[in-house]
Protein backbone atom coordinates (compact mmCIF):
# COMPACT_ATOMS: atom_id res chain seq x y z
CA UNK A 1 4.43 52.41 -5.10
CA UNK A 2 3.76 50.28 -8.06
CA UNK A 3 5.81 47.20 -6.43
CA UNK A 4 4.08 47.59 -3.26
CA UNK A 5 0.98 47.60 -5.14
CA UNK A 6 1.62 44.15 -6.58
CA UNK A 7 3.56 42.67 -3.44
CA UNK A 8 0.50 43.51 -1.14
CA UNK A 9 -2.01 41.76 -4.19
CA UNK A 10 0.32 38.69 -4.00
CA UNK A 11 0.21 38.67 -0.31
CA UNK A 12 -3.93 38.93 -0.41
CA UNK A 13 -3.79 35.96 -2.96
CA UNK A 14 -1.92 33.96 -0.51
CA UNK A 15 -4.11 34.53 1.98
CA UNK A 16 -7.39 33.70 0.13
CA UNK A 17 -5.52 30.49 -1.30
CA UNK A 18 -4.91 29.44 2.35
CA UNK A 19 -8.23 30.56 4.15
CA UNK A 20 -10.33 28.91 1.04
CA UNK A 21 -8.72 25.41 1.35
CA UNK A 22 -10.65 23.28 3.75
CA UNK A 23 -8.02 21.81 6.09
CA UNK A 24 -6.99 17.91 5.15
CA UNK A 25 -9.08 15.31 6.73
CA UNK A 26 -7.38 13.14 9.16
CA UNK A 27 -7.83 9.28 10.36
CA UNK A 28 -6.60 7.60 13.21
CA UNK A 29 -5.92 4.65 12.13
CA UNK A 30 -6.68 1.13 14.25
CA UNK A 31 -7.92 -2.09 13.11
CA UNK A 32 -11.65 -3.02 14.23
CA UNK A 33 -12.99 -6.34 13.51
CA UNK A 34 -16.23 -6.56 14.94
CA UNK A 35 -17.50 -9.44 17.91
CA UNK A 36 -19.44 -12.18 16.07
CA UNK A 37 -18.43 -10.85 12.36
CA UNK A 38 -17.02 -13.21 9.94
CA UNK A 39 -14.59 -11.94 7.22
CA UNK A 40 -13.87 -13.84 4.04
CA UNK A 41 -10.42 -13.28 2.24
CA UNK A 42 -9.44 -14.27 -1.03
CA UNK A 43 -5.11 -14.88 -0.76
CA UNK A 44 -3.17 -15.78 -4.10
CA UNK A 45 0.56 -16.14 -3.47
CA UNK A 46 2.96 -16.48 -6.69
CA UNK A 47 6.44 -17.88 -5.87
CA UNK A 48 9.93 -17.89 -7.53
CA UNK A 49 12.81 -19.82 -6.15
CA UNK A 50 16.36 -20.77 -6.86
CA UNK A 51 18.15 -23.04 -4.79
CA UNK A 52 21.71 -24.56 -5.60
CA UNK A 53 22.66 -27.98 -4.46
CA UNK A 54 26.13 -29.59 -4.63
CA UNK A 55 26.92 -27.07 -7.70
CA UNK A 56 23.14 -28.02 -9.31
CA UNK A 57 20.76 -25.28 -9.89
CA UNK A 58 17.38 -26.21 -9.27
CA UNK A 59 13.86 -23.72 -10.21
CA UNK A 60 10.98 -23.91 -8.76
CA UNK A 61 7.91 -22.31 -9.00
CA UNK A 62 4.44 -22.35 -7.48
CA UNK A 63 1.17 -20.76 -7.50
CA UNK A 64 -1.01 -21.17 -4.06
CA UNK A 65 -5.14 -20.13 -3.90
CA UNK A 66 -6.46 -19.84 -0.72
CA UNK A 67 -9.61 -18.64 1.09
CA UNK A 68 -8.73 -17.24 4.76
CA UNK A 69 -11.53 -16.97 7.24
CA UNK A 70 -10.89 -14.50 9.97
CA UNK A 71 -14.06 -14.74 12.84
CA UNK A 72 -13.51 -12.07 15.75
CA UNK A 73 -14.66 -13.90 18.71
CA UNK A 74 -14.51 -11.21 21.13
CA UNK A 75 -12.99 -7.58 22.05
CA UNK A 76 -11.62 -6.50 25.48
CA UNK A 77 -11.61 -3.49 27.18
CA UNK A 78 -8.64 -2.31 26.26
CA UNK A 79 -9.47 -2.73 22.25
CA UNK A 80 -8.06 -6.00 21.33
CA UNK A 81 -9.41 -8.14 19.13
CA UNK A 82 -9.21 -11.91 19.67
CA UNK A 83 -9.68 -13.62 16.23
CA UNK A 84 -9.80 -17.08 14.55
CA UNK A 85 -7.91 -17.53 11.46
CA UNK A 86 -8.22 -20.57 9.74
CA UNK A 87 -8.50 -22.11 5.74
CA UNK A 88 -11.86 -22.64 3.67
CA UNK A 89 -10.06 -23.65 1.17
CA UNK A 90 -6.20 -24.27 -0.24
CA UNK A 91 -4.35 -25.68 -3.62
CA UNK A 92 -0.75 -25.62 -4.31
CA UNK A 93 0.53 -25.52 -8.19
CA UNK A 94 4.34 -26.81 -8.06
CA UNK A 95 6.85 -26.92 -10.88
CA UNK A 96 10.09 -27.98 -10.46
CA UNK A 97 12.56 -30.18 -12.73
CA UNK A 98 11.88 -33.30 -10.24
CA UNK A 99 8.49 -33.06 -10.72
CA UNK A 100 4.93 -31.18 -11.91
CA UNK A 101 2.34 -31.14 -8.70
CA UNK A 102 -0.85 -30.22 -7.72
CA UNK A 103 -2.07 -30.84 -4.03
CA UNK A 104 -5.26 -29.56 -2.35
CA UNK A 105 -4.56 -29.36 1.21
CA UNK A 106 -7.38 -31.03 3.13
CA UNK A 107 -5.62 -31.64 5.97
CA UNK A 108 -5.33 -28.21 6.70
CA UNK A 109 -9.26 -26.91 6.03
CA UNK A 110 -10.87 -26.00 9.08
CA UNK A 111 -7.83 -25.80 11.55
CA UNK A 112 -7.85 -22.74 13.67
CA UNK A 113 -5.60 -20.21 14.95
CA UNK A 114 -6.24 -17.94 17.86
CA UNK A 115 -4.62 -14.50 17.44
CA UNK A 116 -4.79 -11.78 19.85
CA UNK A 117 -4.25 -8.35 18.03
CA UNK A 118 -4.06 -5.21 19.42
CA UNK A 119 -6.12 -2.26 17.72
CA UNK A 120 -2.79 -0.29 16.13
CA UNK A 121 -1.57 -3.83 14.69
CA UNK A 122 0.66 -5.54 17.41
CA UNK A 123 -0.14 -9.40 17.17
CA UNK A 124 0.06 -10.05 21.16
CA UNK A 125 -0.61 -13.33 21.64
CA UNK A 126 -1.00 -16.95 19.16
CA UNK A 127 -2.68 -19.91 20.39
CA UNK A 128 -3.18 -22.96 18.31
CA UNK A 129 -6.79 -24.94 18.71
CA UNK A 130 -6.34 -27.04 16.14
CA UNK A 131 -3.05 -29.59 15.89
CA UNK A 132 -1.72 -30.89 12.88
CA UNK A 133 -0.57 -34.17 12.65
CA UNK A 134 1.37 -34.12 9.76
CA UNK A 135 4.83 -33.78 8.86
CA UNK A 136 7.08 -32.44 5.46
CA UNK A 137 5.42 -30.03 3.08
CA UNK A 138 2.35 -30.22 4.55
CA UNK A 139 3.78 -28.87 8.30
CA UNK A 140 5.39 -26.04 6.41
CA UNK A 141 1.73 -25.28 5.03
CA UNK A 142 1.05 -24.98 8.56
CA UNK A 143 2.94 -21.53 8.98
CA UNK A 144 1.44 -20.35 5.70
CA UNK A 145 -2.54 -20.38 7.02
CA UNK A 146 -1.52 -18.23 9.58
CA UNK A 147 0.64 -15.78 8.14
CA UNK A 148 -1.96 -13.07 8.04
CA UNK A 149 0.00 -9.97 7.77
CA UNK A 150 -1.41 -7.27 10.28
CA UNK A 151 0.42 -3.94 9.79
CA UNK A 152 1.62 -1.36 12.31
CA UNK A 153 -0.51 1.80 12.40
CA UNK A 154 0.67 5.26 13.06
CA UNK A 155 0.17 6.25 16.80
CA UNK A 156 -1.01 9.95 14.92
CA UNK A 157 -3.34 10.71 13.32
CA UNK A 158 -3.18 11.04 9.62
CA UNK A 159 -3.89 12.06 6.16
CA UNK A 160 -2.67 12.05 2.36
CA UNK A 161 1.08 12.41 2.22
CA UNK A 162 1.54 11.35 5.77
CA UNK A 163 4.50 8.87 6.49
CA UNK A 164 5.06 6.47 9.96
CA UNK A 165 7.80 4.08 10.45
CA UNK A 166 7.90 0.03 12.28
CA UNK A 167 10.14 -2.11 13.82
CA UNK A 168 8.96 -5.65 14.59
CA UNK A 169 10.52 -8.72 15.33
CA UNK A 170 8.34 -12.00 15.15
CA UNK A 171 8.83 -15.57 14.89
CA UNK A 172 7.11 -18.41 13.33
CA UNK A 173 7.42 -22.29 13.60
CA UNK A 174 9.31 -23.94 11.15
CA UNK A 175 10.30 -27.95 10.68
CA UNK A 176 10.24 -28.41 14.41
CA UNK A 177 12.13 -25.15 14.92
CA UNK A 178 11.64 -21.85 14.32
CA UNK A 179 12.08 -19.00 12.10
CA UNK A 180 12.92 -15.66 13.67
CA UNK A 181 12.14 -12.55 10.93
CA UNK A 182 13.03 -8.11 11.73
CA UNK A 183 11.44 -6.65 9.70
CA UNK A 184 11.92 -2.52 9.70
CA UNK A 185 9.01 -0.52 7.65
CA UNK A 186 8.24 2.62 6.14
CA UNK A 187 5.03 3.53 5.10
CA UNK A 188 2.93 6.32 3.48
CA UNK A 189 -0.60 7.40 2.72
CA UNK A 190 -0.42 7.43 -0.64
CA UNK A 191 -3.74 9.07 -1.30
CA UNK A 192 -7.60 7.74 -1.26
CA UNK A 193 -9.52 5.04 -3.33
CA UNK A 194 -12.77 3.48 -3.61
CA UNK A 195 -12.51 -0.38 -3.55
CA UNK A 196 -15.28 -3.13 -3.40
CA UNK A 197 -17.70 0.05 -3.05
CA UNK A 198 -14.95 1.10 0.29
CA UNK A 199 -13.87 4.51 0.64
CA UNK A 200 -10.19 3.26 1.43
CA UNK A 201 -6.92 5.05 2.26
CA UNK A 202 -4.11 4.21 -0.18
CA UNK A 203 -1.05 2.85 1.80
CA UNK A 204 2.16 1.93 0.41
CA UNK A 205 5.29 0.35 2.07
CA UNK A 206 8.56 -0.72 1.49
CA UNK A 207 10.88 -2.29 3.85
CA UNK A 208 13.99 -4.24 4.65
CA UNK A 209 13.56 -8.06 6.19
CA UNK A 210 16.69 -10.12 7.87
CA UNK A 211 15.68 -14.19 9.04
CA UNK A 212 17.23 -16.57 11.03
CA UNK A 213 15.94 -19.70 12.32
CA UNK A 214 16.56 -23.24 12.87
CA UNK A 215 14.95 -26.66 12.19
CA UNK A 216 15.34 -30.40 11.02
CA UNK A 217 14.75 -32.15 7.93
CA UNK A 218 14.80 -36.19 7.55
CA UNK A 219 16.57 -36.49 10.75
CA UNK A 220 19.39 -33.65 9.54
CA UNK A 221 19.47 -30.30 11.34
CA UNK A 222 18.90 -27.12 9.52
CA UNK A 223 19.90 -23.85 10.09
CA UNK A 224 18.80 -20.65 7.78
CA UNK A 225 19.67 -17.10 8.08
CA UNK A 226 19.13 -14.08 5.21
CA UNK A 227 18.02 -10.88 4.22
CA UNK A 228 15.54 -9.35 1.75
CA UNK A 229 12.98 -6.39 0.70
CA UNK A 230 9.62 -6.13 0.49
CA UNK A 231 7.07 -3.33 -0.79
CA UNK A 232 3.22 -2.89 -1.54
CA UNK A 233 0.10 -1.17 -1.42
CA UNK A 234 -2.53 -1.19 1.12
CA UNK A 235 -6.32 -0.34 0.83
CA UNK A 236 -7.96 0.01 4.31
CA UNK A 237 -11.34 1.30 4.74
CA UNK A 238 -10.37 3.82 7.72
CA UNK A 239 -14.31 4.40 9.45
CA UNK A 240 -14.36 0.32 9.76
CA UNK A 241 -10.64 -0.33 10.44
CA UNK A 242 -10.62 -3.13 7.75
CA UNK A 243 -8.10 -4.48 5.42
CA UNK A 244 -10.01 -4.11 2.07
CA UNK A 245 -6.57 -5.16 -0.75
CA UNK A 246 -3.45 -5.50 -0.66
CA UNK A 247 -0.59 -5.80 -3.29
CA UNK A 248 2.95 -6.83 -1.88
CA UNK A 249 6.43 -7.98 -3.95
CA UNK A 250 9.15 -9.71 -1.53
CA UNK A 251 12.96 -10.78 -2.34
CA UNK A 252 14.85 -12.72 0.00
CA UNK A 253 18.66 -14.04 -0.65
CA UNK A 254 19.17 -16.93 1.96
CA UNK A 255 21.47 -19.37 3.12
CA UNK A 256 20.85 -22.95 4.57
CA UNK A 257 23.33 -24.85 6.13
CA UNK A 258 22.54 -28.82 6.83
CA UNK A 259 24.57 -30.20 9.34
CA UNK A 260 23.93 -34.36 10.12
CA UNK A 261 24.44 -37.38 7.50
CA UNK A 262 25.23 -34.67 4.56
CA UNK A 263 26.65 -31.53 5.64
CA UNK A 264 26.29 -28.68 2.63
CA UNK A 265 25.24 -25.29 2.27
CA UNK A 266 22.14 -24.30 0.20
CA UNK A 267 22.07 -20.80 -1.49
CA UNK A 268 18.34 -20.02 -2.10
CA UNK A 269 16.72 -16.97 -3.94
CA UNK A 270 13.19 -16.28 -4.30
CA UNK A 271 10.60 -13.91 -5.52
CA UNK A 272 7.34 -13.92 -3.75
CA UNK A 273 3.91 -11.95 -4.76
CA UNK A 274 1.17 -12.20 -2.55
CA UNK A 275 -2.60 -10.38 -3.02
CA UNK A 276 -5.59 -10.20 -0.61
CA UNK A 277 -9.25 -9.23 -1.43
CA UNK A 278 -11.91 -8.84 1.49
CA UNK A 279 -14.71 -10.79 -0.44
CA UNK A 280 -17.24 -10.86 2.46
CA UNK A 281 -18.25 -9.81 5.87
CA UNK A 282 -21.08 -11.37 7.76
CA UNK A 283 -22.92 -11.50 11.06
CA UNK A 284 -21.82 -8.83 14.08
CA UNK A 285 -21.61 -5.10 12.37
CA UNK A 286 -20.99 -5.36 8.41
C-alpha cells in the first residue's frame, strides 16, 4: 500500500509538471522585407589563404569592410520579395609576400543587383542593372557585393531545440565563367536573444560545401573544383522576418588547374570569417 502510495504521488507530480508548463512558442519562419524599406548592413569578411605554385608556398591574407544596402522594391502576390543589393561603401586590406595593399573599391559603389527571393529563402531570380566594366581583382569583387547569404527556412513551424535540413545548388560568375557551389545544411534553433533591442531566435548551422567552376585568367583557362565546411550563428528577429547578426567560419581545400601558355595545378587552402550587423532600417514599415 505504501508503494502505491508513493507511485500514485509521483504520477500526480508528473501531471502537475506537465499541465503547469505553458506549451513552447512556435514561429514560422519567412523572410519579410518590407516595399519601400531600406536596410543598412554592416559586412566584415577576414580571409586566410594558402596557395602553392610550382613547389612555392605563397600566404595571403586580407581583411574586407563593407556596407551592403538591401532596398525591397516591391512584393508579389505570392510573397516574394524583389530587392536591390548594392555597396555604400568597400576597402580591401591585402598582405601577401609580393606585396602590402589597400584598395577602396569605387568602381563598385552604387552598382545594383536585382534579386528575387522567395519568403522561406529560395533566391529565384538575379538580374544585374548595373555593368561593370572592369576586369582582374576588381571583376572578382563583383561576385562578392552580391553574395548576400539568404538561408533556407523550415517549411514548419518552430521553436527552441527545433532542427530543419537544406540542399541548394547555386552558381555565381567567376573570371568570365562560372562557379557552381552544393551546399547541404543543417540547422537548429539554438534558443532566443535580444540583439540591437530585437527579440531574435538563435540559429546555428553547420554544413558541408563542394565547388566547381570554370574561368580564364590572362588569356589562360582555369578550371577549379573542391570541397569545404562551414558553420555559424544566426540572429533573426522572427515577427519582422529580418536578418538581425550573423557569425559564420568557412574552410575550403581546392584545386585549380591552368591549362594555356603554363599548364600547372594550384593547391589552395583558405579560412574565411564573415559577420553581418543590421545597422538601420528606413522608410516602408521599420
Amino acid at each position: 500500500m505504501k508503494h502505491s502510495l508513493i507511485l500514485l504521488g509521483t504520477a500526480a507530480l508528473v501531471v502537475l509538471c506537465i499541465t503547469g508548463s505553458p506549451a513552447q512558442e512556435k514561429y514560422t519562419l519567412t523572410y519579410r522585407f518590407q516595399p519601400g524599406t531600406t536596410y543598412l548592413y554592416a559586412d566584415t569578411s577576414r580571409s586566410n589563404q594558402t596557395q602553392e605554385m610550382q613547389g612555392q608556398e605563397m600566404k595571403m591574407t586580407s581583411l574586407t569592410t563593407m556596407r551592403t544596402r538591401i532596398v525591397c522594391e516591391s512584393v508579389k502576390t505570392d510573397g516574394a520579395m524583389m530587392l536591390i543589393a548594392s555597396l555604400d561603401s568597400m576597402t580591401a586590406v591585402m598582405k601577401s609576400p609580393m606585396r602590402d595593399t589597400t584598395m577602396v573599391m569605387n568602381d563598385l559603389l552604387g552598382k545594383r543587383v536585382r534579386i528575387t527571393l522567395a519568403p522561406g529563402g529560395a533566391v529565384l531570380n538575379r538580374e544585374t542593372i548595373d555593368s561593370l566594366k572592369v576586369t582582374g581583382i576588381m571583376a572578382r569583387g563583383m561576385s562578392m557585393r552580391e553574395a548576400v547569404r539568404f538561408h533556407r527556412m523550415s517549411k514548419d513551424p518552430v521553436g527552441v531545440g527545433s532542427t530543419w535540413k537544406s540542399d541548394v545548388v547555386d552558381s555565381v560568375d567567376m573570371m568570365g565563367g562560372k562557379m557552381i557551389s552544393h551546399i547541404k545544411m543543417d540547422y537548429a534553433v539554438a534558443g532566443k536573444a535580444v540583439c540591437e533591442g530585437r527579440s531574435c531566435l538563435q540559429i546555428g548551422y553547420k554544413g558541408e560545401i563542394a565547388i566547381e567552376g570554370k574561368g580564364s585568367m590572362m588569356g589562360m583557362d582555369l578550371f577549379m573544383e573542391g570541397k569545404g565546411k562551414t558553420s555559424g550563428t544566426l540572429l533573426l528577429d522572427p515577427a519582422e522576418g529580418l536578418p538581425v547578426q550573423e557569425t559564420s567560419s568557412t574552410d575550403t581545400e581546392m584545386t585549380a588547374a591552368v591549362t594555356g601558355q603554363q599548364n600547372m595545378t594550384i593547391p589552395i587552402s583558405s579560412t574565411i570569417k564573415m559577420a553581418r550587423l543590421l545597422l538601420s532600417v528606413a522608410g516602408g514599415n521599420k
